[in-house]
N, C-alpha and C. Protein backbone atom coordinates (compact mmCIF):
# COMPACT_ATOMS: atom_id res chain seq x y z
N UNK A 1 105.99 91.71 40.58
CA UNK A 1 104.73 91.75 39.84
C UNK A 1 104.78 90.70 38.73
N UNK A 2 103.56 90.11 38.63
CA UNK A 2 103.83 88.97 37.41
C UNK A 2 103.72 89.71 36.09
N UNK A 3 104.18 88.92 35.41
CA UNK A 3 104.29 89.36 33.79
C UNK A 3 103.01 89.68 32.93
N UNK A 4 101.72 88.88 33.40
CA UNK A 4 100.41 89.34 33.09
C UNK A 4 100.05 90.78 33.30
N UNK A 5 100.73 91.45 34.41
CA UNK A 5 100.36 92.51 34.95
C UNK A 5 101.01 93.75 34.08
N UNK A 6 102.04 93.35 34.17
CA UNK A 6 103.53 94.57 33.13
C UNK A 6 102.75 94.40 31.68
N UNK A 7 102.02 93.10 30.81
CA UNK A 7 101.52 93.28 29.64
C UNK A 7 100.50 94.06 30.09
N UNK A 8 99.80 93.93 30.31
CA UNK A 8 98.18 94.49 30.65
C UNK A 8 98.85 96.04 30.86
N UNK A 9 99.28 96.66 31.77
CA UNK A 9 99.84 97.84 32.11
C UNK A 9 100.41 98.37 30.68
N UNK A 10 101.16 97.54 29.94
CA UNK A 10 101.60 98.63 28.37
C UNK A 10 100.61 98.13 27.65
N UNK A 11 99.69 97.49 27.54
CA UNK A 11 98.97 97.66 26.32
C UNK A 11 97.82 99.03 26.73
N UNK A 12 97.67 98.81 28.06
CA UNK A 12 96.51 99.67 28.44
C UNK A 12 97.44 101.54 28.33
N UNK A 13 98.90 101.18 28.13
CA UNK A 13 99.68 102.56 28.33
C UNK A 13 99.40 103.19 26.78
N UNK A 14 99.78 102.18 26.13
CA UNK A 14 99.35 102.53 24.86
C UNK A 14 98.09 102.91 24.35
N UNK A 15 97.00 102.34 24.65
CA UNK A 15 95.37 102.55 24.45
C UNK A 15 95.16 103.84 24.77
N UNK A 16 95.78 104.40 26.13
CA UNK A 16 95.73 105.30 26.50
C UNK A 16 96.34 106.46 25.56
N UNK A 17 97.30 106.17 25.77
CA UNK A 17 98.44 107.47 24.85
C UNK A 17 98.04 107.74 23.25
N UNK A 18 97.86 106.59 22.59
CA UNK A 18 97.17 106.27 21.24
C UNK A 18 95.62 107.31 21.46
N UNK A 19 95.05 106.97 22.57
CA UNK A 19 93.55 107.55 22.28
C UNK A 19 93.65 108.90 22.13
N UNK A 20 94.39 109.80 22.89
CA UNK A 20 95.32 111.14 23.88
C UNK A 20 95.84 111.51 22.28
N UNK A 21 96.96 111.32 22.13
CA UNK A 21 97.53 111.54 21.04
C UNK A 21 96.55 111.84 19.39
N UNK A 22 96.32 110.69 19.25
CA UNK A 22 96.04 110.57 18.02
C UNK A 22 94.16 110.77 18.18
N UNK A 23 93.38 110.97 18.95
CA UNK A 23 92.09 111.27 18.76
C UNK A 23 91.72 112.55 19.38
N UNK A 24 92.16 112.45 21.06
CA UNK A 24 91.49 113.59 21.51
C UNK A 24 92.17 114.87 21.65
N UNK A 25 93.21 115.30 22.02
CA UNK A 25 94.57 116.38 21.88
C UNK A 25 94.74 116.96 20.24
N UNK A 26 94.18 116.27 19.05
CA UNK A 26 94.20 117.07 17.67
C UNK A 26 93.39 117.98 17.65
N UNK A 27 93.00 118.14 16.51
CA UNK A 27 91.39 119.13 15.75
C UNK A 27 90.90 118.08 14.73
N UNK A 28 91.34 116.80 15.14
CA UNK A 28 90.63 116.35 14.14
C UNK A 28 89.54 115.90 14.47
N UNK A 29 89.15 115.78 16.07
CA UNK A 29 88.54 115.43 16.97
C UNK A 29 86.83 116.12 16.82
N UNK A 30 87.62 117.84 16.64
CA UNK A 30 86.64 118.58 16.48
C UNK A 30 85.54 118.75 15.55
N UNK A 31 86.45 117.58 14.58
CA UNK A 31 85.56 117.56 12.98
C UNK A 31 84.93 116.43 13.00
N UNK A 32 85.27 115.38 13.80
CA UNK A 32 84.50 113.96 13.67
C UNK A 32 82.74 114.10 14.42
N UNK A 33 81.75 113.61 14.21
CA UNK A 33 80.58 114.01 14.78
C UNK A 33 80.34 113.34 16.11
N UNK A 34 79.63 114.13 16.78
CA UNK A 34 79.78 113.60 18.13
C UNK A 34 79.46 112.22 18.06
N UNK A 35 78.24 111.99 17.39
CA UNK A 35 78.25 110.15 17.64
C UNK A 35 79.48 109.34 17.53
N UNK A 36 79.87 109.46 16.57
CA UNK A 36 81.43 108.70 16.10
C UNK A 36 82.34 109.23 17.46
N UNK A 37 82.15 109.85 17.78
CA UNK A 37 83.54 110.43 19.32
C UNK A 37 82.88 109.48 20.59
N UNK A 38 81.61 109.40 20.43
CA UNK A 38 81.12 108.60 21.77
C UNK A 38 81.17 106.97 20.96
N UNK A 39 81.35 106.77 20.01
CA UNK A 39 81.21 105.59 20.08
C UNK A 39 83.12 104.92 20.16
N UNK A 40 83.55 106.31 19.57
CA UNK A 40 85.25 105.96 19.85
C UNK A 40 85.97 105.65 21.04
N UNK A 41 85.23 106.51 21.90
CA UNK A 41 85.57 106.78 23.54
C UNK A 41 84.67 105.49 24.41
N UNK A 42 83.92 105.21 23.80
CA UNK A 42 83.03 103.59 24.83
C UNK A 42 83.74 102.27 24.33
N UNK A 43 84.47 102.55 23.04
CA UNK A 43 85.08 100.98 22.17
C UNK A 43 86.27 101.25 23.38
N UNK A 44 87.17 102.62 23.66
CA UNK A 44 88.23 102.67 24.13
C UNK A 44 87.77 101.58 26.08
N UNK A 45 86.65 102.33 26.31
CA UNK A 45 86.11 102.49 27.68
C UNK A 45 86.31 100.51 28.15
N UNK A 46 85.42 100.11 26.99
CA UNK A 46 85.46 98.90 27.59
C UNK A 46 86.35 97.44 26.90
N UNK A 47 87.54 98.34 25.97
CA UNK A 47 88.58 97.85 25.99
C UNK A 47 89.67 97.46 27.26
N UNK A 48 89.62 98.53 27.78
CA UNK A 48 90.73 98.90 29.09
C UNK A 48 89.91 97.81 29.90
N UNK A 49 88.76 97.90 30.41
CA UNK A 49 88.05 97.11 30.80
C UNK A 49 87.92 95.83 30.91
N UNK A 50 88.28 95.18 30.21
CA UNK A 50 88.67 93.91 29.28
C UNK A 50 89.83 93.24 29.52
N UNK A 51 90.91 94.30 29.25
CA UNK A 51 92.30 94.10 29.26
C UNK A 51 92.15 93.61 31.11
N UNK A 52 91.86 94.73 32.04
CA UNK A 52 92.14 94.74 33.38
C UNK A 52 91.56 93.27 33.89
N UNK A 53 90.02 92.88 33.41
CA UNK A 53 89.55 91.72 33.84
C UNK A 53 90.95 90.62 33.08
N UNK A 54 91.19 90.77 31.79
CA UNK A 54 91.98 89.64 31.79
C UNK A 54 93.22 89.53 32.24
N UNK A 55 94.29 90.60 32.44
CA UNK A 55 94.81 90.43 32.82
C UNK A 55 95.64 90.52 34.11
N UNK A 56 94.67 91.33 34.96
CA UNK A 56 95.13 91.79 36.39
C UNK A 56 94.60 90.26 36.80
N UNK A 57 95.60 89.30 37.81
CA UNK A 57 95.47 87.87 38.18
C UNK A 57 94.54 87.95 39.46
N UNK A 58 93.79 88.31 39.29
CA UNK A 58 92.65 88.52 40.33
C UNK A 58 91.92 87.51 41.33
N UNK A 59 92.50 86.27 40.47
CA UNK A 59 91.68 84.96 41.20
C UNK A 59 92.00 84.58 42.48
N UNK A 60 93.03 85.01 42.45
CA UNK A 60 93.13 84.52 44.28
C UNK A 60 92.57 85.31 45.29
N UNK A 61 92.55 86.49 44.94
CA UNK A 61 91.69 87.85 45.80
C UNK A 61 90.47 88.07 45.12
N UNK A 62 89.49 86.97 45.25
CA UNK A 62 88.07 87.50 44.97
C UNK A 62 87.40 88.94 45.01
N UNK A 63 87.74 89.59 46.09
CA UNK A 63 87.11 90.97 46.29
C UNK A 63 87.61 91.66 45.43
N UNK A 64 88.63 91.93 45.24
CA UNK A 64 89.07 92.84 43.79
C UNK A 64 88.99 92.49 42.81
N UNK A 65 88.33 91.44 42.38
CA UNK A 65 87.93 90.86 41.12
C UNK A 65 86.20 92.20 41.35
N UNK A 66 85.65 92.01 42.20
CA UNK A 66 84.30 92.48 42.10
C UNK A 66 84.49 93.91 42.34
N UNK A 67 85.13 94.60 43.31
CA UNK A 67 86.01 95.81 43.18
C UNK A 67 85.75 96.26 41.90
N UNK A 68 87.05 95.82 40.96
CA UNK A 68 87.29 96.13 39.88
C UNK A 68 86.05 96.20 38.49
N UNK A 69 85.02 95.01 38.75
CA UNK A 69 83.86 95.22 38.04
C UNK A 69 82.81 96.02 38.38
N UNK A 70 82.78 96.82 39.52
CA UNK A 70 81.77 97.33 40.55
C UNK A 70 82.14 98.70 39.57
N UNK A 71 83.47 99.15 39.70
CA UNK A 71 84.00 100.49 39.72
C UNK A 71 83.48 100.73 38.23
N UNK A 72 84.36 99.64 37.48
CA UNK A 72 84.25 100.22 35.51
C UNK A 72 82.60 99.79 35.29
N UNK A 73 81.94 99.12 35.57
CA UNK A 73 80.30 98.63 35.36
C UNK A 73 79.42 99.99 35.77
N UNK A 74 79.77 100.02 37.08
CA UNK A 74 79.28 101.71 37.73
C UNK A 74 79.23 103.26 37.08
N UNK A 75 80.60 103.46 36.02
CA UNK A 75 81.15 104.38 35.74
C UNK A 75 80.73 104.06 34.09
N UNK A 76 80.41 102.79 33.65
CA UNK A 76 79.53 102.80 32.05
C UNK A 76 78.32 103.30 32.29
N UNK A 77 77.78 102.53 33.37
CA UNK A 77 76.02 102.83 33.57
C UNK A 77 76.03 104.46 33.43
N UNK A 78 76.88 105.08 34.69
CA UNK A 78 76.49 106.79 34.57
C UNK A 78 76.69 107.08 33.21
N UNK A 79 77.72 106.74 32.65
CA UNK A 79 78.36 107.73 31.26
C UNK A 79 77.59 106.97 30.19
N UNK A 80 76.85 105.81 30.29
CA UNK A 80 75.85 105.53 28.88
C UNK A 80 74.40 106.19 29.63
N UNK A 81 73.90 106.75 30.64
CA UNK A 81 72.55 106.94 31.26
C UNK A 81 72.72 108.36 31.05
N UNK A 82 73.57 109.67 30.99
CA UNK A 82 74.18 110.66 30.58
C UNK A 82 73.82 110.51 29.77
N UNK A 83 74.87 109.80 28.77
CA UNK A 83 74.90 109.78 27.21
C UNK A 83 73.72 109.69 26.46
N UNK A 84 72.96 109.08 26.97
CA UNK A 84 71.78 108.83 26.43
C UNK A 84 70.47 110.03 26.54
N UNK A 85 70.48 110.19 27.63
CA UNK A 85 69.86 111.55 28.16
C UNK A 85 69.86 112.64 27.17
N UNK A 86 71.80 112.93 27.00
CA UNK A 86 71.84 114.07 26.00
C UNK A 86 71.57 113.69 25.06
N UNK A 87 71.45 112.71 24.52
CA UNK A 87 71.05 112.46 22.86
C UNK A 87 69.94 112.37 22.70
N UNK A 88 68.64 112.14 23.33
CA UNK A 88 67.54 111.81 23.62
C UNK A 88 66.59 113.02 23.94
N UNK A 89 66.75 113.33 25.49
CA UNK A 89 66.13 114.21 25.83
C UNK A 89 66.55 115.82 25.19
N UNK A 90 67.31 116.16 26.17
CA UNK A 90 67.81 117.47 25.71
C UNK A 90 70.01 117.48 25.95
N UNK A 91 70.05 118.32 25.21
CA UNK A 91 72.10 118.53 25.82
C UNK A 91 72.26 118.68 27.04
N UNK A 92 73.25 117.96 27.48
CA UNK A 92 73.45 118.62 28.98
C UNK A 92 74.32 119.73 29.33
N UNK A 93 74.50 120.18 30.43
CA UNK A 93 75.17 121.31 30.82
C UNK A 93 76.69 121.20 30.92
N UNK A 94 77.75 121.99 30.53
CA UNK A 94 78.80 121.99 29.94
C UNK A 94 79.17 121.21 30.97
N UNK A 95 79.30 121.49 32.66
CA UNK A 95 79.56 121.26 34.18
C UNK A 95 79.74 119.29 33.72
N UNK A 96 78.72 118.78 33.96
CA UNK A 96 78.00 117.92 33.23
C UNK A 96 78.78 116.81 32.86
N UNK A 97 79.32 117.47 31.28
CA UNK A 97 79.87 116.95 30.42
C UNK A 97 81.60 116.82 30.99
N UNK A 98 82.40 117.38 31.95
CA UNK A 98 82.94 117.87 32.47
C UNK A 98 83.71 116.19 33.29
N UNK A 99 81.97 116.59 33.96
CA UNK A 99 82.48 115.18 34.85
C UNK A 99 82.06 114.08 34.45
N UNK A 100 81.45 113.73 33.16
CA UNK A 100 81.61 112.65 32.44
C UNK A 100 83.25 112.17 32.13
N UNK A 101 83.71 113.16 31.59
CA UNK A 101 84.99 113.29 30.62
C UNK A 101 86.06 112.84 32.13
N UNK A 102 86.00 113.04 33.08
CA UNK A 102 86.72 113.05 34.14
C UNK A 102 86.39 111.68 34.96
N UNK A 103 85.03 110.99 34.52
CA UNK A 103 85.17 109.88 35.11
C UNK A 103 85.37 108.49 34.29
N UNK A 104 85.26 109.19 32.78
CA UNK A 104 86.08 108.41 31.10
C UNK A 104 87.42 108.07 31.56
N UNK A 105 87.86 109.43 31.84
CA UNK A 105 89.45 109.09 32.09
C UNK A 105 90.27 108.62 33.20
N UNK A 106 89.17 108.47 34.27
CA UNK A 106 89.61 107.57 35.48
C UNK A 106 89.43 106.38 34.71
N UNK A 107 88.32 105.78 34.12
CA UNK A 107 88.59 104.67 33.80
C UNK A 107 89.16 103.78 32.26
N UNK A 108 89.70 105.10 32.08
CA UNK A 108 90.54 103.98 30.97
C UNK A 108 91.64 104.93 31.11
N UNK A 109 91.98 105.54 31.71
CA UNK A 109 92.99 105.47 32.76
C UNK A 109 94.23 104.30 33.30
N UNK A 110 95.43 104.90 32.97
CA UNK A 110 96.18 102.86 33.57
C UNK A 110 96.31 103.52 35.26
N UNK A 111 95.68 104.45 35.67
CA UNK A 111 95.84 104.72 37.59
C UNK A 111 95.39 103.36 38.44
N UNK A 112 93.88 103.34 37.91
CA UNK A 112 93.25 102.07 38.75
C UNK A 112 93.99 100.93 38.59
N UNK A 113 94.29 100.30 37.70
CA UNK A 113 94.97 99.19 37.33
C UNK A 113 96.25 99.13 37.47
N UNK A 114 96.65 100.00 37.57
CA UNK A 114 98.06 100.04 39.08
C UNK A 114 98.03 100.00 40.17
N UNK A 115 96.93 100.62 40.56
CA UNK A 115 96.70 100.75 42.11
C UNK A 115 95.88 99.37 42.60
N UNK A 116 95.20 98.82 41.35
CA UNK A 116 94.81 97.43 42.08
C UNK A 116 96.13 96.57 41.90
N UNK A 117 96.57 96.70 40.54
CA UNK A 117 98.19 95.71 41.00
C UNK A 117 98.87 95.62 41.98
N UNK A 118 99.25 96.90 42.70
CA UNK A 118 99.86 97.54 43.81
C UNK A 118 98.86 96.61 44.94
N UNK A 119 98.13 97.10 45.37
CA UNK A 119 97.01 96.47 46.24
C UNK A 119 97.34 94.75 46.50
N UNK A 120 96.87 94.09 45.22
CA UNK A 120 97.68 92.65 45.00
C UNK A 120 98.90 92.64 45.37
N UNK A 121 100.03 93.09 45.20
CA UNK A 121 101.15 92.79 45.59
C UNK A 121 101.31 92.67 46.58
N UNK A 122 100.62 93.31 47.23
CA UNK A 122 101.06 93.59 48.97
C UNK A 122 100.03 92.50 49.85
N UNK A 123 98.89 91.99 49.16
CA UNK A 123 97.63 91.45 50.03
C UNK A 123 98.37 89.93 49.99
N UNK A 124 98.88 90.09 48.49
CA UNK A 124 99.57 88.25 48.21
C UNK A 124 100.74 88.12 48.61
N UNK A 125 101.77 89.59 49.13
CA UNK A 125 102.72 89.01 49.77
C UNK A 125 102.65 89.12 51.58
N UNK A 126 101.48 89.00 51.79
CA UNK A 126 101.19 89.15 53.46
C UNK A 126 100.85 88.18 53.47
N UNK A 127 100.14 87.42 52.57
CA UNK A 127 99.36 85.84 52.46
C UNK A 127 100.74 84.70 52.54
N UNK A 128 101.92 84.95 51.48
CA UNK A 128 102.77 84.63 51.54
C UNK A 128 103.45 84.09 52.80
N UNK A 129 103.64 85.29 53.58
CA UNK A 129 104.63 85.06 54.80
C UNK A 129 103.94 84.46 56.12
């Protein structure tokens, strides 16, 4: 694996564990107002985001370059079109909120961005031989 990939993988380990740790797993969480928690959790969202476009080496495998923007672009739209809804219209239903929180943490998540590393490794060493 190239070295772009192992940085990108601990900074995104950290973003992760840092967010986990120190924001959402306290009570301090419970005291901050929801706006400030959604705007904490979208800075996190399209950090990871960021990191993966820059540093997963994507250029030689076009399709997982768009892959990878399809998935996190897809998964803002629902969770800001949600988000917005509940702040707007009316709250949504706990269920809801549930699988927002579950598709937050797929994507700032370091799973995907292993599993596309993984993916690369194997597509560029078949290209290889």
């Amino acid at each position: 694996m190239p070295r772009k990939f192992w940085v990108g993988l601990s900074i995104i380990l950290i973003i992760y564990t840092a967010y986990y740790l120190f924001f959402w797993e306290t009570n301090i969480a419970k005291d901050i107002p929801r706006k400030i928690t959604r705007v904490i959790k979208f800075t996190v969202l399209i950090t990871v985001y960021l990191i993966g476009v820059k540093q997963l080496t994507l250029d030689r495998i076009i399709w997982m370059k768009v892959v990878w923007h399809i998935i996190h672009l897809t998964g803002i739209f629902i969770l800001l079109s949600l988000g917005i809804f509940d702040l707007i219209v009316r709250p949504l239903p706990f269920i809801v909120k549930e699988v927002m929180a579950s598709i937050n943490e797929f994507l700032i998540g370091p799973t995907l961005f292993v599993g596309m590393g993984i993916l690369q490794k194997f597509l560029l060493k078949d290209e290889n031989t």
